[in-house]
Protein backbone atom coordinates (compact mmCIF):
# COMPACT_ATOMS: atom_id res chain seq x y z
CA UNK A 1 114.34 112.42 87.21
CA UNK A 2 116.74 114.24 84.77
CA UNK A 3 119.81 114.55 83.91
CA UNK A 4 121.30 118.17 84.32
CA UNK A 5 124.17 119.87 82.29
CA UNK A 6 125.79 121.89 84.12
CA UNK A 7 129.05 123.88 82.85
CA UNK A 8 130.82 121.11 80.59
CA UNK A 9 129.23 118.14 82.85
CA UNK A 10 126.10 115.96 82.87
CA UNK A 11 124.76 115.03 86.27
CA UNK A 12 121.95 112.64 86.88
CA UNK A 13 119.18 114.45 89.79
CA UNK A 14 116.49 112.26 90.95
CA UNK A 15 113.36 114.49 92.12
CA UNK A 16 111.37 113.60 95.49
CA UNK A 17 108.21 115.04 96.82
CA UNK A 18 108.60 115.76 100.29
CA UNK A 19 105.31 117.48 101.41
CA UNK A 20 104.65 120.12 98.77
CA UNK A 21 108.20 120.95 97.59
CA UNK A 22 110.30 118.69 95.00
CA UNK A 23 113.69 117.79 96.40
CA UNK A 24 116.19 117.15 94.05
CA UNK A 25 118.83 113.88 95.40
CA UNK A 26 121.94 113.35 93.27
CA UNK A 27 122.96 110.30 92.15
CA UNK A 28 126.05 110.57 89.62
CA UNK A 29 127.44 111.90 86.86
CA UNK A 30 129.37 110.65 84.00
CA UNK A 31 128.70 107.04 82.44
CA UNK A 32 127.32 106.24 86.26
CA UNK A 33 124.61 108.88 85.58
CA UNK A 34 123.26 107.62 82.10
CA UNK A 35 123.09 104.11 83.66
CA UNK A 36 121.25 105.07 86.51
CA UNK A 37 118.85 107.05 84.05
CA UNK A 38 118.51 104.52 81.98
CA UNK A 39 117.38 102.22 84.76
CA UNK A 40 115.14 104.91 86.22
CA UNK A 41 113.52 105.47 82.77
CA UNK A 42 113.42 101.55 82.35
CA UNK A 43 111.67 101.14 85.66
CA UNK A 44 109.06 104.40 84.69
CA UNK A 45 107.66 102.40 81.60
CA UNK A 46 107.46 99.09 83.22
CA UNK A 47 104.90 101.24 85.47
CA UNK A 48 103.32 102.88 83.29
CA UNK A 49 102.53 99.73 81.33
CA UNK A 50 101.27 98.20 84.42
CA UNK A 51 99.07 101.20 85.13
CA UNK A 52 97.54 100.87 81.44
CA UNK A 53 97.06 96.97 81.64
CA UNK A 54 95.35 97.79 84.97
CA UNK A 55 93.51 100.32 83.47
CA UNK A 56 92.25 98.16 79.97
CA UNK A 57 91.28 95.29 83.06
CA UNK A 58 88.99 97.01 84.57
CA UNK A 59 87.54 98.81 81.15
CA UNK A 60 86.98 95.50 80.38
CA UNK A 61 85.16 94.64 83.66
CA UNK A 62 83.25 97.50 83.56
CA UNK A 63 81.78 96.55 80.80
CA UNK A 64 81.15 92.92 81.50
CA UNK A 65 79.05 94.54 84.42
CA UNK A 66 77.15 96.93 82.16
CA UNK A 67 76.07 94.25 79.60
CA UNK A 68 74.90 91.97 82.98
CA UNK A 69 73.26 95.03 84.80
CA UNK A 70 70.90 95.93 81.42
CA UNK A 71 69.67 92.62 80.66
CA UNK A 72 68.51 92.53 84.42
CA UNK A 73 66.98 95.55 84.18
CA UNK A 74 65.39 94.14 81.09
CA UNK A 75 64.35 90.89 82.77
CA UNK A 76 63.00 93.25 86.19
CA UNK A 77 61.04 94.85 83.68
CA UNK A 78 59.42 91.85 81.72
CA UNK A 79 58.48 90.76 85.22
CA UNK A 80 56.88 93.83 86.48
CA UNK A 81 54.99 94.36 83.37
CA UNK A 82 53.54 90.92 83.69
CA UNK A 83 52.54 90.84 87.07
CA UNK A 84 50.26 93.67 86.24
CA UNK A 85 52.33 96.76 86.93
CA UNK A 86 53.15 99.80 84.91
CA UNK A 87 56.24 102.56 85.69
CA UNK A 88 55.09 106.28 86.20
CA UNK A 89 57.77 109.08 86.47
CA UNK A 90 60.15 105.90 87.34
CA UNK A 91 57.97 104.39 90.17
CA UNK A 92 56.35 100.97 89.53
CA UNK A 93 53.26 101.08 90.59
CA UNK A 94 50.55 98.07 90.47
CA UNK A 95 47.99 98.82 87.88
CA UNK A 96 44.17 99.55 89.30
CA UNK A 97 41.41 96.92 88.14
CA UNK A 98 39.25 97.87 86.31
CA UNK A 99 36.27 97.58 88.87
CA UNK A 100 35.61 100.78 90.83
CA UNK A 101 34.82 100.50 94.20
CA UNK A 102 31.22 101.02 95.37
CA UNK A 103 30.34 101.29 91.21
């Protein structure tokens, strides 16, 4: 979206992808054109602020999940070092007694 000066006059060009090129579509010139801009840039922040509450949402989310997911690990690890195991290169394993068999 811009407006374009082009000899003595402004004229107000909205741009549209259409596959890989930009087309440019006009829309006015004169008063009609900084309205429509206005409007246009108007609409463009209402989006963008949008986008960013979006955004801070699911920052926020994210990191509700992270505080959950490491006290479970925390709590999956109390339990398997209770119930006799030990981790070894990131593999629980179940300890061995300490009777050998046939010893």
């Amino acid at each position: 979206m811009a407006m374009e000066k082009r000899g003595s006059r402004s004229y107000y060009y909205r741009k549209v992808r259409a596959g890989k090129s930009i087309r440019s579509i006009y829309m006015g010139s004169g008063l009609t054109a900084v309205c429509l801009a206005l409007a246009d840039f108007e609409a463009a922040e209402k989006r963008s602020e949008s986008r960013r509450a979006a955004r801070d949402l699911a920052k926020r989310a994210e990191e509700a999940l992270r505080s959950v997911s490491l006290e479970a690990e925390a709590e999956y690890r109390s339990f398997m070092l209770a119930t006799g195991h030990h981790q070894h290169k990131r593999q629980w394993r179940k300890k061995r007694s300490s009777q050998r068999g046939g010893q």
